[in-house]
Protein backbone atom coordinates (compact mmCIF):
# COMPACT_ATOMS: atom_id res chain seq x y z
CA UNK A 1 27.65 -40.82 58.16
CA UNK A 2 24.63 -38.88 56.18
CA UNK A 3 25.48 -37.25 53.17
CA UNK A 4 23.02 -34.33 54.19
CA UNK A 5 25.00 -33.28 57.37
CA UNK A 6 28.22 -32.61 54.25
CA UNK A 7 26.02 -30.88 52.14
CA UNK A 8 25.19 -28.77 55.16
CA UNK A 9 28.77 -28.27 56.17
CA UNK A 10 29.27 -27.26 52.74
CA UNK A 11 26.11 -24.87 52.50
CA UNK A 12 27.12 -22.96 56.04
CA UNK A 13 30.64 -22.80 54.69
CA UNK A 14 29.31 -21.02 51.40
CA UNK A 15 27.35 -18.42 53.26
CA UNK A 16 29.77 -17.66 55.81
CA UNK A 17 31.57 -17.00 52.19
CA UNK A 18 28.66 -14.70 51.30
CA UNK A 19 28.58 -12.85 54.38
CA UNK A 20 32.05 -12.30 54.46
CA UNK A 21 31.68 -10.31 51.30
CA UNK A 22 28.65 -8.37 52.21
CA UNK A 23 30.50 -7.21 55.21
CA UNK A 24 33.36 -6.16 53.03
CA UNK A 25 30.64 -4.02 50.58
CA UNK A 26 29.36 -2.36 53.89
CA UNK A 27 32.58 -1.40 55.48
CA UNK A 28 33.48 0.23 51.75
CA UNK A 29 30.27 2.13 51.76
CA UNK A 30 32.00 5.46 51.57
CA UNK A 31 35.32 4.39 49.62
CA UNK A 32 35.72 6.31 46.99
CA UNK A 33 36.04 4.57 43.91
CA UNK A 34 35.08 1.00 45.09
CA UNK A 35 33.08 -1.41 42.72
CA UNK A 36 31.19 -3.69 44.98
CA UNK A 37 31.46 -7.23 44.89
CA UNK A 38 28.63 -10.10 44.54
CA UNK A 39 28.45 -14.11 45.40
CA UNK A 40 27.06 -16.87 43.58
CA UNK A 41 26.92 -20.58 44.17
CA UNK A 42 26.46 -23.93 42.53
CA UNK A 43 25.87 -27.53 43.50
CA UNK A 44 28.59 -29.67 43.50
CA UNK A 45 29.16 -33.46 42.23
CA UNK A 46 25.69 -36.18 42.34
CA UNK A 47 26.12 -39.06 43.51
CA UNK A 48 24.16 -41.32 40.78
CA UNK A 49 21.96 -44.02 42.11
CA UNK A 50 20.71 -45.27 39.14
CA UNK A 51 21.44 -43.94 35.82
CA UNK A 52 18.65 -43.29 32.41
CA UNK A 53 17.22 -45.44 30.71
CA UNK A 54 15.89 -44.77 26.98
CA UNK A 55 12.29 -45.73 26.51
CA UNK A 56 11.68 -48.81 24.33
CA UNK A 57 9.01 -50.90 22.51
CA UNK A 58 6.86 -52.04 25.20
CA UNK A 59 8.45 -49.92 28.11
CA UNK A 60 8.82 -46.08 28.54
CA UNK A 61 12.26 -44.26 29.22
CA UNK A 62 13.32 -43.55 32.96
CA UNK A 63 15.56 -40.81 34.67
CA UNK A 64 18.92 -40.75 36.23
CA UNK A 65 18.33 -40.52 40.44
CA UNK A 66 20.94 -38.64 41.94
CA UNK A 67 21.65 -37.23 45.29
CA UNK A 68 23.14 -34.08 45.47
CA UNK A 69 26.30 -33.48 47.76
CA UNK A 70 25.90 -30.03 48.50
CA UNK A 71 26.97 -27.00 47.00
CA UNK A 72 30.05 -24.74 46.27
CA UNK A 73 30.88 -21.47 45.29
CA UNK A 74 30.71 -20.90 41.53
CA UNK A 75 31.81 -16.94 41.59
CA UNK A 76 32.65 -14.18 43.41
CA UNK A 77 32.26 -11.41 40.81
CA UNK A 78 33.28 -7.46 40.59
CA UNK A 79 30.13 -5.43 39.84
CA UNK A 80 31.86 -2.55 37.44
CA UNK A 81 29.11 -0.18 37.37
CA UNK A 82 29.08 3.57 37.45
CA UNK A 83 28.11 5.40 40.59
CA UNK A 84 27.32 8.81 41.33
CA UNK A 85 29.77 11.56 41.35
CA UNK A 86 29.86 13.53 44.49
CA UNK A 87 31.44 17.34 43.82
CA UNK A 88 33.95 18.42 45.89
CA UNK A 89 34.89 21.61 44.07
CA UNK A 90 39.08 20.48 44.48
CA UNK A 91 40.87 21.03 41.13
CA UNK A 92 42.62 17.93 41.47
CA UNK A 93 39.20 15.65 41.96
CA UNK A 94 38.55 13.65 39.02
CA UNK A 95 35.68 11.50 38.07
CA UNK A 96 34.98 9.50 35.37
CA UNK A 97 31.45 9.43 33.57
CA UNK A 98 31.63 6.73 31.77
CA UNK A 99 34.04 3.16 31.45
CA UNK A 100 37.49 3.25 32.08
CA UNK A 101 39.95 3.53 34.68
CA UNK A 102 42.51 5.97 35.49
CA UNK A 103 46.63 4.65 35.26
CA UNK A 104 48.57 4.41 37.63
CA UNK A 105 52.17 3.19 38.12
CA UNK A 106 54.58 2.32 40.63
CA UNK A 107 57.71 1.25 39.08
CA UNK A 108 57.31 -0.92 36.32
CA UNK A 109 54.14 -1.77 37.73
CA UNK A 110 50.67 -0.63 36.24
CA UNK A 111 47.76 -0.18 38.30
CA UNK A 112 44.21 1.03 37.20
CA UNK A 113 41.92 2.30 39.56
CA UNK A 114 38.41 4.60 39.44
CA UNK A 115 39.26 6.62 42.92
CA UNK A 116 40.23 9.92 41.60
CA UNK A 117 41.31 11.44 44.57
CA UNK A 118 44.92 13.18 43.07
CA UNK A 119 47.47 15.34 44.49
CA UNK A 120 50.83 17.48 43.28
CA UNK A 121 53.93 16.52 45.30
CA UNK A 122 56.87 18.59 45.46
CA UNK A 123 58.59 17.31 42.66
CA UNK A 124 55.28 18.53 40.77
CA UNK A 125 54.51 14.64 40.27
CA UNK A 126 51.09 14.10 39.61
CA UNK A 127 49.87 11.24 42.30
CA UNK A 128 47.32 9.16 43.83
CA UNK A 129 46.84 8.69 48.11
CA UNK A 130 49.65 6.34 47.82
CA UNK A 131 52.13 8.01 45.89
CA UNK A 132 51.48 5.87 42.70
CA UNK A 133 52.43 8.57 39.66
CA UNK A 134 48.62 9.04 37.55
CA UNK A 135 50.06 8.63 33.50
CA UNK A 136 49.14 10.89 30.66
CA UNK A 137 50.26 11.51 27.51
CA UNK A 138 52.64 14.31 27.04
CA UNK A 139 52.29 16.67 23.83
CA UNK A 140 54.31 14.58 21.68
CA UNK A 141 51.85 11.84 22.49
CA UNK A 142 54.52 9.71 24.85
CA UNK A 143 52.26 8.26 27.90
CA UNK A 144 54.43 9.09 31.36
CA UNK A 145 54.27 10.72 34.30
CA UNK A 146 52.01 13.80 34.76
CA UNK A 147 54.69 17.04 35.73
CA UNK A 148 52.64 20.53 37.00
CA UNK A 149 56.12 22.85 37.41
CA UNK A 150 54.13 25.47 39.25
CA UNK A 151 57.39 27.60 38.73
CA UNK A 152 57.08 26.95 35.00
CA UNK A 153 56.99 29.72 32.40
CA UNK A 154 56.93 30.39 29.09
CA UNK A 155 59.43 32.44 26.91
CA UNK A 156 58.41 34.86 24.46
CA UNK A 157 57.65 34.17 20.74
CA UNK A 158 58.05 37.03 18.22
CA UNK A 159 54.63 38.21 16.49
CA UNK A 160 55.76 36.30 12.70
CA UNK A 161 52.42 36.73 11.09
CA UNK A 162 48.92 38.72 11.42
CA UNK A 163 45.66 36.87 10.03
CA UNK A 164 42.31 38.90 8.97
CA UNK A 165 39.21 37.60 9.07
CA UNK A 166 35.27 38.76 9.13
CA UNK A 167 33.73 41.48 6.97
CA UNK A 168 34.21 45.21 5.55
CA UNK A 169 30.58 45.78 4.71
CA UNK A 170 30.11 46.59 0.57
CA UNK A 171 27.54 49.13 1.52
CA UNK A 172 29.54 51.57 3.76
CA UNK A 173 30.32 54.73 2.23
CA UNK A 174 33.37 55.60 0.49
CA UNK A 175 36.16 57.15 3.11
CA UNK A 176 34.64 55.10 5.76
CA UNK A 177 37.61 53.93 8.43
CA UNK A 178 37.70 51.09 11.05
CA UNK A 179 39.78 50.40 13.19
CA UNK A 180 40.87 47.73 15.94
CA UNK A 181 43.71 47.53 17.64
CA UNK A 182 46.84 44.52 18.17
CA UNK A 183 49.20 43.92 20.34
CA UNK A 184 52.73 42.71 18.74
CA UNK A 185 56.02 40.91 20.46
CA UNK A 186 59.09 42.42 19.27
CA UNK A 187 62.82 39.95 19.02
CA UNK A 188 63.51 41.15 22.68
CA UNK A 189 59.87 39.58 23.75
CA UNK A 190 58.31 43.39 24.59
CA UNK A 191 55.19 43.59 23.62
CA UNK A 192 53.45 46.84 21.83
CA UNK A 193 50.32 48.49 21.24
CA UNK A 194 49.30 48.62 17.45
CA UNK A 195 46.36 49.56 15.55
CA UNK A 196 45.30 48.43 11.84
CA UNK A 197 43.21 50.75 9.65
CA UNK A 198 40.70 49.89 6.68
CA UNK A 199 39.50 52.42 5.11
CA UNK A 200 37.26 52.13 1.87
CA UNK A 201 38.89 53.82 -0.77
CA UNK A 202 36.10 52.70 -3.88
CA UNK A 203 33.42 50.18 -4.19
CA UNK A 204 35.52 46.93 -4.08
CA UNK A 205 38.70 48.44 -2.63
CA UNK A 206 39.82 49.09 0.83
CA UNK A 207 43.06 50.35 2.02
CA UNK A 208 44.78 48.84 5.39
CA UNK A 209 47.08 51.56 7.21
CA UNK A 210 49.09 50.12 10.39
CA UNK A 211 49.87 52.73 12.84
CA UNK A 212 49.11 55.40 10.86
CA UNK A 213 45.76 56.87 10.71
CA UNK A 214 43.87 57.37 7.49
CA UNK A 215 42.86 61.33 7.48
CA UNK A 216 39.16 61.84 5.70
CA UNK A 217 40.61 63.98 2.96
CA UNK A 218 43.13 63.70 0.58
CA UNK A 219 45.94 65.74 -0.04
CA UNK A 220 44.88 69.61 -1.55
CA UNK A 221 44.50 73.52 0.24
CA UNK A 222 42.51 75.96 -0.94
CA UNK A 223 42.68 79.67 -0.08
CA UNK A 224 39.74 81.40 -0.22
CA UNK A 225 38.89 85.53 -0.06
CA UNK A 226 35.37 86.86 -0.12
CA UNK A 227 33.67 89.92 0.41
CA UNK A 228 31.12 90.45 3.50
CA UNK A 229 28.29 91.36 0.87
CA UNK A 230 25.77 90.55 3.27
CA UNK A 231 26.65 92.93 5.70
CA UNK A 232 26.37 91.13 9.02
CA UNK A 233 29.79 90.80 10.94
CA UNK A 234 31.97 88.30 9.80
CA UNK A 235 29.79 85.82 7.65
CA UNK A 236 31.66 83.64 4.98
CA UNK A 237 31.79 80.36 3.33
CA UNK A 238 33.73 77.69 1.72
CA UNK A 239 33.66 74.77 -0.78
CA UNK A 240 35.33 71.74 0.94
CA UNK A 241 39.03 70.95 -0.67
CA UNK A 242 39.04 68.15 -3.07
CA UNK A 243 38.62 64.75 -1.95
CA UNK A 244 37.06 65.76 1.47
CA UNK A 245 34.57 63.69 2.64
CA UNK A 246 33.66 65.53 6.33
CA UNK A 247 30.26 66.51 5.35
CA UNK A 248 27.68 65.81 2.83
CA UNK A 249 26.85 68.79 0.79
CA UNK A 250 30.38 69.94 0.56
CA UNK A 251 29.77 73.61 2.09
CA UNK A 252 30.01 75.13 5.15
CA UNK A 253 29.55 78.75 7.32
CA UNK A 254 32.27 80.23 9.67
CA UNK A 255 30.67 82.79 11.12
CA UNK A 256 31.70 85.07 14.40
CA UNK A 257 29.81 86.41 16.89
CA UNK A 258 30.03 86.90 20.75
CA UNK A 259 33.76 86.60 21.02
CA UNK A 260 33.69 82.74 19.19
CA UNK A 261 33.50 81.12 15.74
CA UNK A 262 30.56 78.73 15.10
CA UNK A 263 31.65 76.92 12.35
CA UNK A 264 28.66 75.06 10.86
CA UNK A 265 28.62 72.19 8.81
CA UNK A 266 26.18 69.53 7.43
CA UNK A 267 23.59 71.51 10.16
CA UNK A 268 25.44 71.20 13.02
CA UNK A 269 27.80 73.80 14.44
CA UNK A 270 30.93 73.84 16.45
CA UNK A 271 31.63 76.53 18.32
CA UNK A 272 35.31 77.67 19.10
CA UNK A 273 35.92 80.38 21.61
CA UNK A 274 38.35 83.11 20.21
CA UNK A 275 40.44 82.67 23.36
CA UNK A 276 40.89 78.76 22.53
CA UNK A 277 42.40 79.81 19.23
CA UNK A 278 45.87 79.43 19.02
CA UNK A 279 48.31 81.61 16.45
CA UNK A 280 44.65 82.42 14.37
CA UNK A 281 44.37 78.36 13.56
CA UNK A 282 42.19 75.97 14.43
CA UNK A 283 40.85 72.44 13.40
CA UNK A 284 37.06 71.72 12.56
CA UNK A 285 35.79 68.12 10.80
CA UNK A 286 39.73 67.08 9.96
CA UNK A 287 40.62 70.90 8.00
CA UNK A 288 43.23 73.02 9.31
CA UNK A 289 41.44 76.70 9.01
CA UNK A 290 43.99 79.56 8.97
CA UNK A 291 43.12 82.93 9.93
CA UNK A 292 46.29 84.45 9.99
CA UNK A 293 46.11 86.88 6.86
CA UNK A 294 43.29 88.11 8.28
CA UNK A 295 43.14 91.54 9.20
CA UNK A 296 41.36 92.93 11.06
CA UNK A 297 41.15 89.74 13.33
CA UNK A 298 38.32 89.80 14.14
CA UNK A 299 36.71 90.58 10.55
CA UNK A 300 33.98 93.68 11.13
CA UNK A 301 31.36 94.60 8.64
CA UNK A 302 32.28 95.33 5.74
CA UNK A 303 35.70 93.97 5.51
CA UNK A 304 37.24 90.97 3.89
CA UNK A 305 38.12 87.55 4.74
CA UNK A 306 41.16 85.85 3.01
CA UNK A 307 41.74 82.38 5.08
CA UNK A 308 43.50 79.09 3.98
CA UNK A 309 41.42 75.60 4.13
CA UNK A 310 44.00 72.85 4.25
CA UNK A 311 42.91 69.16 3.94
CA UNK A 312 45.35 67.17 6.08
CA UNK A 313 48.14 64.67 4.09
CA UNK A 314 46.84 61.43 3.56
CA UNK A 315 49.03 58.79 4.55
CA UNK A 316 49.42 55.77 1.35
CA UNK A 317 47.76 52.85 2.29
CA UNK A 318 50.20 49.92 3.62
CA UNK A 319 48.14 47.42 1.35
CA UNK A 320 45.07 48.22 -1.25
CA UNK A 321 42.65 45.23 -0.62
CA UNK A 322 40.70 44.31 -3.98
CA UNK A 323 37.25 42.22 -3.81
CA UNK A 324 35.67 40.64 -6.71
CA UNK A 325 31.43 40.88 -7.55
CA UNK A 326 31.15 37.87 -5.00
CA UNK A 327 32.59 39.58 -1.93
CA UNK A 328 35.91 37.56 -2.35
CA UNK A 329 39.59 38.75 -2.33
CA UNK A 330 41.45 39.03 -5.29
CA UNK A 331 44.07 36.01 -4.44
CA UNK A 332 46.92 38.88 -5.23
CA UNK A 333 46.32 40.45 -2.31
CA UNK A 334 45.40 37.31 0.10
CA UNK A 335 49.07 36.40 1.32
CA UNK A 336 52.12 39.00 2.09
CA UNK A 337 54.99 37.55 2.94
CA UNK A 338 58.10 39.09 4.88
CA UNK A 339 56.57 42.71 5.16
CA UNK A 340 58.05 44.92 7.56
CA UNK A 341 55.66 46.93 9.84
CA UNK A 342 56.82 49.78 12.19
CA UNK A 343 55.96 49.23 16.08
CA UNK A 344 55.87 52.47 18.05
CA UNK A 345 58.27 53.01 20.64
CA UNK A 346 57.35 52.39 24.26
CA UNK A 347 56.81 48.93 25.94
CA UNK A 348 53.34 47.65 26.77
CA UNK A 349 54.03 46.37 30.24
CA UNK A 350 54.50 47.94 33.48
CA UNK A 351 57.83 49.32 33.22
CA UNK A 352 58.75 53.03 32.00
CA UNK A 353 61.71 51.66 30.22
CA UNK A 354 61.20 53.23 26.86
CA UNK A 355 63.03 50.87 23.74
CA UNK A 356 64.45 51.99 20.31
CA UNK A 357 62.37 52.45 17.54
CA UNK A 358 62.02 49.00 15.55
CA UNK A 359 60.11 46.64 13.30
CA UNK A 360 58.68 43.53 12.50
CA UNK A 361 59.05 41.30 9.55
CA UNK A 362 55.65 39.45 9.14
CA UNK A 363 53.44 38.11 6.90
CA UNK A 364 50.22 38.96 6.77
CA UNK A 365 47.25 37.07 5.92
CA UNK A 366 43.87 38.43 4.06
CA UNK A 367 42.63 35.24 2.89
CA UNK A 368 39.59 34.70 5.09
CA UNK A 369 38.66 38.69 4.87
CA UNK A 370 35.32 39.21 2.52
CA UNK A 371 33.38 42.40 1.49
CA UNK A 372 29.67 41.90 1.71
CA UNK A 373 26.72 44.10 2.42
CA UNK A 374 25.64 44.19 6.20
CA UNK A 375 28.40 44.98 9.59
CA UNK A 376 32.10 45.51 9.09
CA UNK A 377 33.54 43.39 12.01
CA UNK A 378 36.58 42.53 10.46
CA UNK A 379 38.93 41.05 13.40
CA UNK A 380 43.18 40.98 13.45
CA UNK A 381 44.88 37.90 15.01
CA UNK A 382 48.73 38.28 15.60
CA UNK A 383 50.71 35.37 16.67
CA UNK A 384 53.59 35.67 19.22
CA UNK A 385 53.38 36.78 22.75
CA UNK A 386 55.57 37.67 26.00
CA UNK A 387 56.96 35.31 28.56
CA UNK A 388 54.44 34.21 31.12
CA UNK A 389 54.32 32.77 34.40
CA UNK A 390 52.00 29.33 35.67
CA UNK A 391 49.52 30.80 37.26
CA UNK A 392 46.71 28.10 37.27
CA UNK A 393 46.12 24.83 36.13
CA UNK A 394 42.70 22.84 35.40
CA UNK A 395 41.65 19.67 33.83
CA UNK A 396 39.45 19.80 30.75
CA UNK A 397 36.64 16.81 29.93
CA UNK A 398 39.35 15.23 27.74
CA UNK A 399 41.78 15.07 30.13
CA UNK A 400 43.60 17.81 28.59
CA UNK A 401 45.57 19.55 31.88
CA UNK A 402 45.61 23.10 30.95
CA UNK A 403 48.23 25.55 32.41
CA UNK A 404 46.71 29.07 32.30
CA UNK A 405 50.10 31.43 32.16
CA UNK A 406 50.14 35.44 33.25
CA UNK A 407 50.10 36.69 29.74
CA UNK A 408 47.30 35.05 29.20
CA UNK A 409 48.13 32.23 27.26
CA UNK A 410 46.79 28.78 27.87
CA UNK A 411 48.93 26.18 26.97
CA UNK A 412 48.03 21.81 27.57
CA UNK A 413 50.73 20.68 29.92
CA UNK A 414 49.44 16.95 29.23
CA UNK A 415 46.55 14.72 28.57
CA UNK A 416 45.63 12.32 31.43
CA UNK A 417 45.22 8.83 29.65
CA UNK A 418 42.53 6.22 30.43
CA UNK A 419 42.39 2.53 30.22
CA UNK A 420 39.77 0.63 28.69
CA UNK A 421 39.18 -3.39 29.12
CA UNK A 422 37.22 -5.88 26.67
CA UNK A 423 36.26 -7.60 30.09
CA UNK A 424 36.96 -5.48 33.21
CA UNK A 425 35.15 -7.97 34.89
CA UNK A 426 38.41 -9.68 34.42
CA UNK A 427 40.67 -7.64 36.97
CA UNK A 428 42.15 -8.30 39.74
CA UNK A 429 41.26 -6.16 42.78
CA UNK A 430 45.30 -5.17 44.55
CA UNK A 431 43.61 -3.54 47.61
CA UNK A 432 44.04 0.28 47.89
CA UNK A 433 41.69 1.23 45.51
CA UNK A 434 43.51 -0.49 42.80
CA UNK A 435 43.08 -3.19 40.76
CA UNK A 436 45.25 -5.64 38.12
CA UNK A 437 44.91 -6.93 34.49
CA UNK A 438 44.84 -9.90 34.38
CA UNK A 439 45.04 -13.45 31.88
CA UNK A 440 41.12 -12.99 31.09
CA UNK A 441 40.89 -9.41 31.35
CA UNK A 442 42.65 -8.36 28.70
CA UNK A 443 45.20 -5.73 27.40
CA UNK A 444 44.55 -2.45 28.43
CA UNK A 445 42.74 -0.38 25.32
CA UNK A 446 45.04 2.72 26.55
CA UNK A 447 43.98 6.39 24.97
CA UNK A 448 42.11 9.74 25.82
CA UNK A 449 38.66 10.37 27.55
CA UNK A 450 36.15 10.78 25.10
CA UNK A 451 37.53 8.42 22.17
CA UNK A 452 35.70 5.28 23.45
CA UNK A 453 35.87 5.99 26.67
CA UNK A 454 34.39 8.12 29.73
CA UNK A 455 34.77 11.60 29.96
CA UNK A 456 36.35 12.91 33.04
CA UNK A 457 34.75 15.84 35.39
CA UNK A 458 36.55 17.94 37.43
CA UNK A 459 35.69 18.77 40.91
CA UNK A 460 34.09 15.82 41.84
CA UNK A 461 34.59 12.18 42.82
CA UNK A 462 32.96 9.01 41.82
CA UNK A 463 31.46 7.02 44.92
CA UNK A 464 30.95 4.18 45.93
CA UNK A 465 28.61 1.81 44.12
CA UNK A 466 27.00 -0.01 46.96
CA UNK A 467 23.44 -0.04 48.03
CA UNK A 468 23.11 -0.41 51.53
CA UNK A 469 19.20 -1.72 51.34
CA UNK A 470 20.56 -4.23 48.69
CA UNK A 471 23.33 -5.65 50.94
CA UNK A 472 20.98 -5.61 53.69
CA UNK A 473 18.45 -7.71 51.90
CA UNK A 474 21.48 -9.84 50.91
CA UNK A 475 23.10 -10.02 54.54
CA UNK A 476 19.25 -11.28 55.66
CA UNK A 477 19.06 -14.18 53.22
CA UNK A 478 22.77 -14.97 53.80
CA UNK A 479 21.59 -15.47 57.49
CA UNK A 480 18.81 -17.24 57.10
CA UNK A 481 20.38 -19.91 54.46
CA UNK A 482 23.14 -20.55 57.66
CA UNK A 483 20.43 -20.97 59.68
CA UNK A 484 18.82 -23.70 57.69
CA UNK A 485 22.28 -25.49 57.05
CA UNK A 486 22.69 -25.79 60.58
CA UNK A 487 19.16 -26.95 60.80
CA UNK A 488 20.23 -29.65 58.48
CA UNK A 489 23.01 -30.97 60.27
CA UNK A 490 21.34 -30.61 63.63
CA UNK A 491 18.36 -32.96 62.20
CA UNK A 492 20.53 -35.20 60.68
CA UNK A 493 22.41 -35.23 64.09
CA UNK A 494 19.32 -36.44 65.95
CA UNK A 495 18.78 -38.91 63.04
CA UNK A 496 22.23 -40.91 64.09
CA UNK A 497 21.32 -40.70 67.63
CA UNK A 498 18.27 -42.43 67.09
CA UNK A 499 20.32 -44.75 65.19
CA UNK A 500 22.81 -45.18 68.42
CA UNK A 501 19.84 -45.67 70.49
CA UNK A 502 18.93 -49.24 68.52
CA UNK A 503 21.48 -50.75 70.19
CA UNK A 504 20.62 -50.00 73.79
């Protein structure tokens, strides 16, 4: 028989390969996930006819002639490439940008696969379309299964210590107060409304008050009687207490007139209608003014005022904050450890339920505070906070699965992990999206998105990589190489009936 009608059996036999998987691309068109496959082909054994010959002296070299005996498939390989990612806006839609594969198990089986179409079931099981549990590493860095408890919560952690940080500005003026306010966790998990003071006390010094406000005097009264000389009804005035810092000039006017006092100070007046005045005392710029020796009330012409000024009590500063020329705390004062600070009673939370009057024991951190011209923003960061309930969950571009709790703590529930190969070329396809290490593909490189690997986005799925006009070209030379095998066997066909027909 003729060699060529082999080497055409062998040819259609190749293609029919080919078309096969071209067919198999097409119909996974839309799979999520898939990683297209491609064929190639070499010729098989020669048949030698006459071997080489080296050239010599008086006669050049000569060839091998071989005939060919057809051809074979040489590989049928796994195109890895990254597709597209298609957005689908579902939480639990996960693509990867990049190499690497997500892990899967079954078992003690291990599967890899890019299809990140995942779902919860109702043991909270992190899962793939077929049920395989999706791995991640847990927060003591153990890879397992992936658990969202969407009943999960979080108990309460006392408030143990309160950082400072940012700026009290060198240039505000002395007696300048800021304030912010905290919210603290007592033993029983109740959480409470605080507020820090800082009030500048001298150049480089601040004082911090906690739940007590810093008044803008210091401690002092003054009782003052003077004479209408003037002669118009009721016209007097005052030289601020010691230490009070309400205006700038240090004096200011109480005068009365159409049934209110207009008490004036640094140009601007406050009036106080006489009926507003309770038992002849009223406040005005943080002084208590006390009318209540005075008689007639109200003063006419010609009579005389004796009042009391009072400057309110100035609470002592929890801690006295000293900065050197550069701006810096004096290390003294950066750490205090084990200090107890009052909470106010009354629970932060919807219930009326008041509590008992209690404390903390924290320490509090002023390390990273600094006092340097320009804004005071200095900011207060307690630690602790109440129990919580899972509301939410998303998946970060690490992997990092974060559970988003109703007191608004955010906590990482787990780390989805991602496998890496030196030759993912190497793997074995298992059907369903999955595929198989194998002897030449290598270990699995097993860690985090991001550290060598892909980075995952959420919301969206990875498509397929096939290209429809590609496999279309493909499917048309496929064809057309079966047609010309068959062409080869037909001729040589017709070839051995003219042979036949010698003998006739």
């Amino acid at each position: 028989m003729l060699r060529s009608m082999y080497s055409g059996i062998s040819g259609m036999k190749n293609f029919q390969t080919k078309l096969d998987v071209i067919g198999n691309n097409i119909a996974n068109v839309n799979t999520a996930g898939f990683k297209k496959s491609r064929v190639t082909f070499k010729d098989t054994m020669n048949q030698m006819v006459a071997g080489a010959a080296s050239p010599t002296d008086i006669r050049g070299g000569r060839n091998a002639t071989q005939v060919g005996l057809g051809s074979t498939l040489a590989t049928i390989d796994v195109i890895h490439s990254g597709s597209s990612l298609q957005t689908t806006g579902r939480a639990l839609d996960l693509g990867i940008e990049g190499d690497g594969y997500f892990i899967v198990n079954q078992g003690n089986s291990q599967f890899y696969s890019r299809a990140g179409n995942f779902y919860l079931d109702d043991n909270g099981s992190l899962v793939n379309s077929d049920g395989l549990k999706v791995q991640a590493y847990n927060n003591n860095g153990v890879l397992g299964d992936v658990i969202v408890n969407v009943n999960a919560s979080l108990p309460a952690v006392t408030t143990k210590e309160i950082a400072f940080e940012g700026n009290l500005a060198a240039d505000a003026n002395i007696g300048t107060v800021f304030s912010q306010q905290i919210k603290t966790v007592d033993e029983n998990g109740n959480a409470h409304a605080s507020t820090v003071y800082f009030k500048k006390m001298a150049n480089d010094q601040w004082g911090v008050f906690i739940n007590e406000e810093p008044k803008p005097s210091s401690v002092g009264a003054v009782t003052n009687s003077i004479d209408n000389a003037n002669g118009s009804a009721g016209n007097i005035s005052v030289t601020n207490p010691t230490g009070y810092m309400g205006t700038e000039n240090g004096d200011w006017k109480v005068t009365f007139t159409n049934n209110q006092y207009q008490v004036t100070a640094n140009g601007v007046t406050t009036n106080i209608p006489a009926d507003d005045v309770k038992d002849n005392k009223f406040s005005v710029n943080g002084l208590e003014i006390d009318l209540s020796n005075v008689d007639p009330l109200p003063p006419t012409d010609g009579d005389t005022w004796q009042f009391t000024v009072t400057a309110p009590v100035q609470p002592k500063p929890g801690f006295t904050l000293n900065f050197d020329a550069n701006g810096n705390i004096i290390n003294a004062n950066a750490v205090q450890n084990n200090i107890r600070v009052d909470i106010p009673s009354g629970k932060i939370d919807d219930s009326t339920t008041p509590v008992n009057e209690s404390h903390l024991v924290v320490d509090l951190d002023f390390s990273k505070l600094t006092q340097v011209k320009g804004s005071t923003n200095a900011n207060v960061f307690p630690d602790g906070y109440t129990d919580g309930k899972l509301e939410s969950f998303n998946i970060g571009p690490s992997g990092e699965i974060n559970g988003v709790y109703s007191n608004g703590l955010i906590d990482v529930l787990g780390t989805i992990a991602i496998a890496k190969f030196s030759n993912s070329s190497g793997l074995t396809k298992a059907g369903n999206n999955l595929f198989q290490a194998s002897v030449n593909s290598g270990t699995a490189n097993i860690g985090v998105a991001g550290d060598g690997r892909g980075t995952l986005a959420a919301g969206s799925l990875e498509m397929s990589n096939v290209d429809l006009s590609e496999e279309f070209t493909e499917m048309i030379t496929a064809q057309r190489g079966f047609q010309a095998n068959t062409r080869i066997i037909t001729t040589s066909d017709e070839i051995l009936q003219e042979l036949v027909n010698l003998k006739r």
